[in-house]
Protein backbone atom coordinates (compact mmCIF):
# COMPACT_ATOMS: atom_id res chain seq x y z
CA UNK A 1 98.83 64.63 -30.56
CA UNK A 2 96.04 67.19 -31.05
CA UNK A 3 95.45 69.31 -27.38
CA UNK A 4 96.76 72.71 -28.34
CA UNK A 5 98.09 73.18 -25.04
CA UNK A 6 99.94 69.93 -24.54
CA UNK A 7 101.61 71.34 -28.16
CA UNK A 8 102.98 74.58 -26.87
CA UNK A 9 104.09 72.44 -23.62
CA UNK A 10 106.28 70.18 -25.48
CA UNK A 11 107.59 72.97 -27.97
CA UNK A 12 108.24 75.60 -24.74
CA UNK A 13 110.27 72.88 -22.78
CA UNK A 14 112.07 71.63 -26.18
CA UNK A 15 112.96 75.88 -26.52
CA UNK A 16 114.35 75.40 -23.01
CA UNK A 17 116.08 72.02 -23.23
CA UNK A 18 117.63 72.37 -26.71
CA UNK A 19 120.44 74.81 -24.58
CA UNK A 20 121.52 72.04 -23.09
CA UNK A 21 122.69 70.75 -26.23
CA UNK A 22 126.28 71.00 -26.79
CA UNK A 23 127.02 70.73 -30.32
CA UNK A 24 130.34 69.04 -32.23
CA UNK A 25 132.25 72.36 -31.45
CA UNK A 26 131.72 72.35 -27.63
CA UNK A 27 132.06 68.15 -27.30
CA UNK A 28 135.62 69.04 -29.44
CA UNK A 29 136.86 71.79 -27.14
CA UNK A 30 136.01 69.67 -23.75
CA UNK A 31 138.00 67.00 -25.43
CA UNK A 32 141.06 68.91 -25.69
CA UNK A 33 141.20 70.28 -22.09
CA UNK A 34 143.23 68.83 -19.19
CA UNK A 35 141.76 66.47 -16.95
CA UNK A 36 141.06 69.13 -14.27
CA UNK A 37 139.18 71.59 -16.60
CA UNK A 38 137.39 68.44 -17.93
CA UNK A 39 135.60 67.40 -14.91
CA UNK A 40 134.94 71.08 -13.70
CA UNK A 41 133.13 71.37 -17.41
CA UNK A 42 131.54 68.49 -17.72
CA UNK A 43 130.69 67.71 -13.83
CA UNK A 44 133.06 64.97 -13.03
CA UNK A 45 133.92 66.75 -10.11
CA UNK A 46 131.18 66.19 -8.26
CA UNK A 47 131.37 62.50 -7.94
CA UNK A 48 134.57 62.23 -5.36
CA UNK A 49 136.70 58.88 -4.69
CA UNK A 50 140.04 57.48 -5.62
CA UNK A 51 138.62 54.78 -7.61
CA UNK A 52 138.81 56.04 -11.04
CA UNK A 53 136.26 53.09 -12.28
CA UNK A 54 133.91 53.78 -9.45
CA UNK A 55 133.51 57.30 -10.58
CA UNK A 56 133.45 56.67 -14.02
CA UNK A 57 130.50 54.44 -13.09
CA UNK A 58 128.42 56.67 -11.00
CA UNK A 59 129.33 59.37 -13.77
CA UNK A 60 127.65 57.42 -16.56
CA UNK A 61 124.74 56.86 -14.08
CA UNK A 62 124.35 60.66 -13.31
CA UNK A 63 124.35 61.29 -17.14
CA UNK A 64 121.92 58.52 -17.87
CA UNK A 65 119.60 60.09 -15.33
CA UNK A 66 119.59 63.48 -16.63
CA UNK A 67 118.40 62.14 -19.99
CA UNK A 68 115.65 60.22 -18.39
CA UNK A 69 114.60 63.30 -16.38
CA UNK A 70 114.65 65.11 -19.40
CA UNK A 71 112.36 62.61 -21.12
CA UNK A 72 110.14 62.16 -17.73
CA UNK A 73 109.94 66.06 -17.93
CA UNK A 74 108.67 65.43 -21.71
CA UNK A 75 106.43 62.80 -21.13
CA UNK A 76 103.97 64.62 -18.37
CA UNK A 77 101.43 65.99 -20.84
CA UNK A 78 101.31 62.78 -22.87
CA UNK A 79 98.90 59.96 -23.13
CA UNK A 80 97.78 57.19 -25.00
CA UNK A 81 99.75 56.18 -28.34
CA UNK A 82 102.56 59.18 -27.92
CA UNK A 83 103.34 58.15 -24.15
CA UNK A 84 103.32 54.98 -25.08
CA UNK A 85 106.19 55.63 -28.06
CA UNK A 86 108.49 57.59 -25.65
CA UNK A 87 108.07 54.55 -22.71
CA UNK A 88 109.66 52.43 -25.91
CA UNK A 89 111.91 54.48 -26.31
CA UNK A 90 113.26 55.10 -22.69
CA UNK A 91 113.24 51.10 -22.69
CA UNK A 92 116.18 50.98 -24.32
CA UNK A 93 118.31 50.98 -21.61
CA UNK A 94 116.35 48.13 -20.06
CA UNK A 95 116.99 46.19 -23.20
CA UNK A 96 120.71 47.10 -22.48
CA UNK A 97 120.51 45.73 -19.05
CA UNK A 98 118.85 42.83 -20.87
CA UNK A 99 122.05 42.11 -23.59
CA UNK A 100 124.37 42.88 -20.32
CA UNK A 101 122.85 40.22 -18.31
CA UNK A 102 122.50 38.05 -20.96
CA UNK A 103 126.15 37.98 -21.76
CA UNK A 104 127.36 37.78 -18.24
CA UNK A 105 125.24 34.63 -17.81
CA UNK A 106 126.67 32.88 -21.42
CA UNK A 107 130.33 34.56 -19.73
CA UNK A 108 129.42 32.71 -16.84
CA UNK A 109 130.45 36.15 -14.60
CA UNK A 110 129.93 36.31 -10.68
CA UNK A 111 126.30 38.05 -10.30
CA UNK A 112 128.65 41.33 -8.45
CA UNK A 113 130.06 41.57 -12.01
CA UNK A 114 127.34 41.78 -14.23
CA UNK A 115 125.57 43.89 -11.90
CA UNK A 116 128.38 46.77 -12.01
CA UNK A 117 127.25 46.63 -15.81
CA UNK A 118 123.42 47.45 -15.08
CA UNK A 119 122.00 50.80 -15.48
CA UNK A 120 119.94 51.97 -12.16
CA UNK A 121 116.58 53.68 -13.61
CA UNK A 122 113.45 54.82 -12.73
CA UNK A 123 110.30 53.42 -11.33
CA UNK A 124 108.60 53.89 -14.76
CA UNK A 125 111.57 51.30 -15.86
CA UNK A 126 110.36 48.43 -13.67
CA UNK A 127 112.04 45.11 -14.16
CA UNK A 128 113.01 43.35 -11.26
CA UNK A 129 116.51 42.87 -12.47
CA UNK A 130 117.20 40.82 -9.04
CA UNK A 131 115.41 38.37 -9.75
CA UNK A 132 117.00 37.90 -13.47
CA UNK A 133 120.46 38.09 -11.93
CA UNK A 134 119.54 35.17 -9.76
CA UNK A 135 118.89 33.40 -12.64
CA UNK A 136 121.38 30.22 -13.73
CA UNK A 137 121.30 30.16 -17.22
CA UNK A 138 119.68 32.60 -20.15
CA UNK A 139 116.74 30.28 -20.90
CA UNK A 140 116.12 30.70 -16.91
CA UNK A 141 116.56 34.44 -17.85
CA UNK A 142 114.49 34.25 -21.10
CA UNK A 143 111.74 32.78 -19.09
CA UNK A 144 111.50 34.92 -16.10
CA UNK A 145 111.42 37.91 -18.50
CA UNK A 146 108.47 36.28 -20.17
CA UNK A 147 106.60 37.39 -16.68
CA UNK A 148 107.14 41.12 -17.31
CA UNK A 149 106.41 43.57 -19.78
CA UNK A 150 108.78 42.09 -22.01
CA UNK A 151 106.66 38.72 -22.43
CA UNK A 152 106.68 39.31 -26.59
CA UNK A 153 110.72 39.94 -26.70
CA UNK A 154 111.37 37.28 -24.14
CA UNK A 155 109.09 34.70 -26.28
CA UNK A 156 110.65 35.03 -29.46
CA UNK A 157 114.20 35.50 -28.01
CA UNK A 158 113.86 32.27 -25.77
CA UNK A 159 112.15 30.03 -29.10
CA UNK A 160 115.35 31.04 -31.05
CA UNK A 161 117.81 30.83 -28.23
CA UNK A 162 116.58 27.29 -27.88
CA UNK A 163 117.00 26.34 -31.84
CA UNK A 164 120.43 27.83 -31.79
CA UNK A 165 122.44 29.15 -28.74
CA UNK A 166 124.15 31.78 -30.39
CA UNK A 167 124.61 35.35 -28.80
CA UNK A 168 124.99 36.92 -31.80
CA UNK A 169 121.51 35.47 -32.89
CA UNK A 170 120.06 36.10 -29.44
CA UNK A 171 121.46 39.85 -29.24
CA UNK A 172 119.86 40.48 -32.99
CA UNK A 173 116.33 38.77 -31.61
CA UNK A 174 116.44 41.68 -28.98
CA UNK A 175 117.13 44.66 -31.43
CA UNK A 176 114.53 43.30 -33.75
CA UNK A 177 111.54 42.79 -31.50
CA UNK A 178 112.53 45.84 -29.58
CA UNK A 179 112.59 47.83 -32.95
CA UNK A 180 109.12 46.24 -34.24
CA UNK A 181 107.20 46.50 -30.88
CA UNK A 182 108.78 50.86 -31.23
CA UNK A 183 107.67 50.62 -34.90
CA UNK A 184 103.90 48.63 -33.66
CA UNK A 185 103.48 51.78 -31.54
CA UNK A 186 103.97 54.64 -34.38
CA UNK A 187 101.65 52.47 -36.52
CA UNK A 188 99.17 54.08 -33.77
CA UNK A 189 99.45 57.71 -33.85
CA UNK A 190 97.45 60.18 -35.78
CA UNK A 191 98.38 60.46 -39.17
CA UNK A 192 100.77 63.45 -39.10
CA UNK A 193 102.59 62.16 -35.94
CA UNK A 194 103.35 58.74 -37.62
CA UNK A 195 104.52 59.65 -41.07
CA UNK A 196 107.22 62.32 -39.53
CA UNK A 197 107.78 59.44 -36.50
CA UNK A 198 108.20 56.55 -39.05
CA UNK A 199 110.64 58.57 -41.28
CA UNK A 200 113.10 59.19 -37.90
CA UNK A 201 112.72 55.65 -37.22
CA UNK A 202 113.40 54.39 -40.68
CA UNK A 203 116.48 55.64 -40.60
CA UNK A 204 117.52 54.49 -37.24
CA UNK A 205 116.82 50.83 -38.31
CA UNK A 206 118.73 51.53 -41.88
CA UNK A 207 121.81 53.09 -39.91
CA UNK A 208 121.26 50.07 -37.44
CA UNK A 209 121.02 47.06 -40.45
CA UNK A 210 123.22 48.39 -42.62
CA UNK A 211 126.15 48.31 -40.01
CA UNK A 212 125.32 45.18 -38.48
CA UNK A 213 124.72 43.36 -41.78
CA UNK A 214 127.87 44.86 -43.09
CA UNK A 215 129.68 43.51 -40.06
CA UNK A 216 127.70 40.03 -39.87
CA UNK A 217 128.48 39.33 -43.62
CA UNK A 218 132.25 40.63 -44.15
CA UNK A 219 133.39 40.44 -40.68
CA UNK A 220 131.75 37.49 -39.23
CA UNK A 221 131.49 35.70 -42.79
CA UNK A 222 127.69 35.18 -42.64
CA UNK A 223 125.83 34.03 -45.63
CA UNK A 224 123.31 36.52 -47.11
CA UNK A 225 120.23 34.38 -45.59
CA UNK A 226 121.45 34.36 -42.58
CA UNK A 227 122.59 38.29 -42.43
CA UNK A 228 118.74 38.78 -43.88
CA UNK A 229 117.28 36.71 -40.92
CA UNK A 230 119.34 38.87 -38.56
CA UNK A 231 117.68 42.13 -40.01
CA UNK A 232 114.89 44.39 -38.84
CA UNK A 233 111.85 45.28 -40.46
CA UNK A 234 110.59 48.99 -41.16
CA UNK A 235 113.51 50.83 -42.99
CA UNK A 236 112.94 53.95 -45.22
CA UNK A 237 115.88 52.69 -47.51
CA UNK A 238 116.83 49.23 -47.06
CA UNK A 239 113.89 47.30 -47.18
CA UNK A 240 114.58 43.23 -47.30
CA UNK A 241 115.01 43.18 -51.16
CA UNK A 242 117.36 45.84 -51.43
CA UNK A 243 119.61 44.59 -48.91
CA UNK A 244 119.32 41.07 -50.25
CA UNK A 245 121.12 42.79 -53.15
CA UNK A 246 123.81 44.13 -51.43
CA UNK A 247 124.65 41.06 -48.97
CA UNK A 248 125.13 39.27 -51.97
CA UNK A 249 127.98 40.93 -53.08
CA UNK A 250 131.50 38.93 -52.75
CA UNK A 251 133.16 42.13 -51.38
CA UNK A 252 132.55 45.16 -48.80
CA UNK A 253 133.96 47.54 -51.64
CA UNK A 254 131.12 45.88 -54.51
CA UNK A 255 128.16 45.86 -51.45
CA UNK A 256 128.57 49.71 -51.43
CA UNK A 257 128.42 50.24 -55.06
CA UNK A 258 125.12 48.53 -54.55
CA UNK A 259 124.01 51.19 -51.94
CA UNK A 260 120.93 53.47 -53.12
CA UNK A 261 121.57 57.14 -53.46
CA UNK A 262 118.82 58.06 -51.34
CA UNK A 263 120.96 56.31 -48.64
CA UNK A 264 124.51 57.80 -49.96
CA UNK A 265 123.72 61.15 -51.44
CA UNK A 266 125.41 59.83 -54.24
CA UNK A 267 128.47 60.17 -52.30
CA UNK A 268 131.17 57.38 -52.11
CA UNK A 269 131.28 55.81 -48.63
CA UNK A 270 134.23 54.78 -46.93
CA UNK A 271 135.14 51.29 -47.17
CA UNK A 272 135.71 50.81 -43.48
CA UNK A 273 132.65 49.83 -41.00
CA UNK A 274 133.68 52.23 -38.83
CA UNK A 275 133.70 54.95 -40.72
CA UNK A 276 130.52 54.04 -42.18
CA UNK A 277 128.84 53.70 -39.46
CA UNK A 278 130.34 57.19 -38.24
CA UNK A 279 129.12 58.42 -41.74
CA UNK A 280 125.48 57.15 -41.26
CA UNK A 281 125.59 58.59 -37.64
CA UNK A 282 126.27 61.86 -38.64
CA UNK A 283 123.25 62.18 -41.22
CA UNK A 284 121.03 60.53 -38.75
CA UNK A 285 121.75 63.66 -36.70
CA UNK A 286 122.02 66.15 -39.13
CA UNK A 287 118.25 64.65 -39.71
CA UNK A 288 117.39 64.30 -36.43
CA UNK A 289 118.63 68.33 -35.79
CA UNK A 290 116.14 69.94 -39.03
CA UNK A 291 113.37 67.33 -37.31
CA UNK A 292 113.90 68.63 -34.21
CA UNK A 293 113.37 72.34 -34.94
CA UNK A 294 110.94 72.19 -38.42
CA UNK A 295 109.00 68.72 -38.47
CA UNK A 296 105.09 69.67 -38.16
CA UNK A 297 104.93 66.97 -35.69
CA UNK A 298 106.13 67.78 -31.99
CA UNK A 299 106.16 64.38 -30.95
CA UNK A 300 108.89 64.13 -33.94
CA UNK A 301 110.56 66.64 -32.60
CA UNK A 302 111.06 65.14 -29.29
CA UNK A 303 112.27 62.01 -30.18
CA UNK A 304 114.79 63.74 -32.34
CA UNK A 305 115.81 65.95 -29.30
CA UNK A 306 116.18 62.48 -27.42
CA UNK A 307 118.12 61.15 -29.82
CA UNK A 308 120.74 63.80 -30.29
CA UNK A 309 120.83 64.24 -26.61
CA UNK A 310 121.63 60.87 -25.88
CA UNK A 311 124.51 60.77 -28.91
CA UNK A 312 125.82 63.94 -26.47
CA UNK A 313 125.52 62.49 -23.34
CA UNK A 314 127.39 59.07 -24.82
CA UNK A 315 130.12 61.42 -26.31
CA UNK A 316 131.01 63.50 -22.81
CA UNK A 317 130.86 60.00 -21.22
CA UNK A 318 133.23 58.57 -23.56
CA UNK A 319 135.96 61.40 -23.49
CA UNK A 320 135.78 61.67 -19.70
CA UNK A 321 136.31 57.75 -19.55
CA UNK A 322 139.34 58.55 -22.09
CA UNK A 323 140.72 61.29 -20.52
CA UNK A 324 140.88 59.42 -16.54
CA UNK A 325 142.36 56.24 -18.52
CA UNK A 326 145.15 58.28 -20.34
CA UNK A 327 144.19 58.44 -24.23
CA UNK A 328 146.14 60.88 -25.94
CA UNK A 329 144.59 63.53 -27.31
CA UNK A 330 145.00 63.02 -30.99
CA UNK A 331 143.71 59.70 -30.48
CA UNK A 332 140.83 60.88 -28.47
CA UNK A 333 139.93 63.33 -31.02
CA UNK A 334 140.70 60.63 -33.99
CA UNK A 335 138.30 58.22 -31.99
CA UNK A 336 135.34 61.05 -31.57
CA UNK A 337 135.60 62.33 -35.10
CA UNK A 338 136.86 59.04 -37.30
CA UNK A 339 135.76 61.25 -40.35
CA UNK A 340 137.65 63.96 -40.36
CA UNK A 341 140.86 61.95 -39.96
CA UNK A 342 140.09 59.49 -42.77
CA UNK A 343 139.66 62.58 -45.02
CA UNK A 344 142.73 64.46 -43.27
């Protein structure tokens, strides 16, 4: 970015926007009110009905579309190579739709089904998901996405789908052309914009292959070469050779003595997935919160606002989904803060 103006735009609505961020103290105290007092806080209240899953639903929706109005809000003085980043970004909820109806179609679910799993977005979102629901198999899928925007991620998802019908390979496929066409479009900012917007990304994908590859190897008993295949390109930390090194350790506990201490702060990590990945989502915020207010670049700092706002938005969502379904409130609080229990 280099208009002046455009500048101060972004930075005067991120000044405004930034108080709507609610922070781990706030997310903890809505989590430990009664129901009532829950939806009056969070908003719940608005969306009447007695069925419970019905207003969970068009809760989630009305969340979803704040953050999207937020980022349409963020978007109108952009252009070229920075618009183009954020539309990426905002995309990610059409690659959801994408895994959703890609699952429902191996699960062989009724078209009603899967399509009480789709988001409902905006016009600058545009797939036709119609005409993919009508759709009888996922290389019928595969190929009808190859008409959209999404020709590149439908290509290489369909070629591997075809060699080897796995989901779990076909669900990877997605996050890694999804993550390389996002990293294609930094590649083509100005230089200060891209080193700052590479850095936030590089540690998305590390949080995102280190967890996966954890879980494909030790969970899902993967070899190594096929964990590496799996992985995405354009990590700060892990590029292919360092996490070559530790996939091929025998055990979870000896593949995190292999971490690097840029990655661990020479801390020792849990030996749990979840509560690494809870551990790597935490820094990824703490960065994303210090990029947010000091990085040089605003476009940086939007993205990082995105980011945190969405981790928000997905926490409220998941404690009012708790809290209508019962969860106790230890447990609620265990499941939206794994760390502090482990160390409790």
């Amino acid at each position: 970015m280099s208009r002046l103006t455009d500048q101060a735009y972004l930075r005067t609505r991120l000044a405004i926007m930034s108080a709507n961020l609610m922070g781990k103290d706030r997310l903890d105290a809505l989590a430990e009110l009664p129901l009532d007092e829950l939806e009056t806080a969070s908003g719940l209240d608005a969306i009447s009905g007695s069925n419970q899953a019905a207003r969970l639903a068009a809760f989630e929706r009305a969340l979803t579309q704040t953050w999207l109005d937020e980022l349409s809000a963020l978007l109108r003085p952009l252009g070229g190579p920075a618009r183009r980043l954020l539309m990426q970004w905002a995309s990610r909820y059409e690659l959801l739709n994408i895994k959703a109806l890609v699952r429902g179609k191996i699960g062989q679910l009724p078209n009603e089904e899967i399509e009480r799993s789709l988001f409902r977005l905006p016009g600058f979102l545009s797939l036709n998901h119609d005409d993919l629901l009508n759709t009888d198999s996922v290389p019928e899928l595969l190929r009808h996405l190859q008409k959209t925007r999404y020709q590149r991620i439908a290509t290489q998802a369909l070629r591997r789908y075809e060699e080897r019908p796995d989901p779990f390979l076909l669900d990877a496929t997605l996050d890694q052309q999804f993550y390389g066409e996002l990293i294609d479009r930094a590649q083509q900012l100005a230089s200060t914009d891209r080193e700052e917007i590479l850095n936030l990304i590089g540690r998305i994908v590390d949080r995102h292959n280190l967890v996966w590859s954890l879980r494909y190897r030790f969970n899902y008993g993967l070899q190594p070469s096929e964990v590496l295949y799996l992985a995405i390109d354009g990590g700060r930390v892990l590029n292919r050779a360092v996490l070559q090194q530790i996939l091929n350790a025998d055990t979870l506990a000896e593949a995190l003595k292999r971490l690097p201490d840029s990655m661990t702060g020479k801390r020792q990590m849990p030996e749990q997935i979840t509560l690494i990945e809870a551990t790597l989502r935490s820094d990824l915020l703490l960065y994303a919160r210090r990029a947010m207010r000091a990085s040089p670049s605003v476009l940086t700092s939007v993205l990082a606002y995105l980011v945190i706002r969405h981790s928000e938005i997905t926490a409220l969502y998941a404690i009012a989904h708790a809290r209508i379904h019962g969860l106790d409130g230890q447990l609620l609080k265990e499941a939206l803060d794994p760390l502090h229990e482990a160390a409790a």
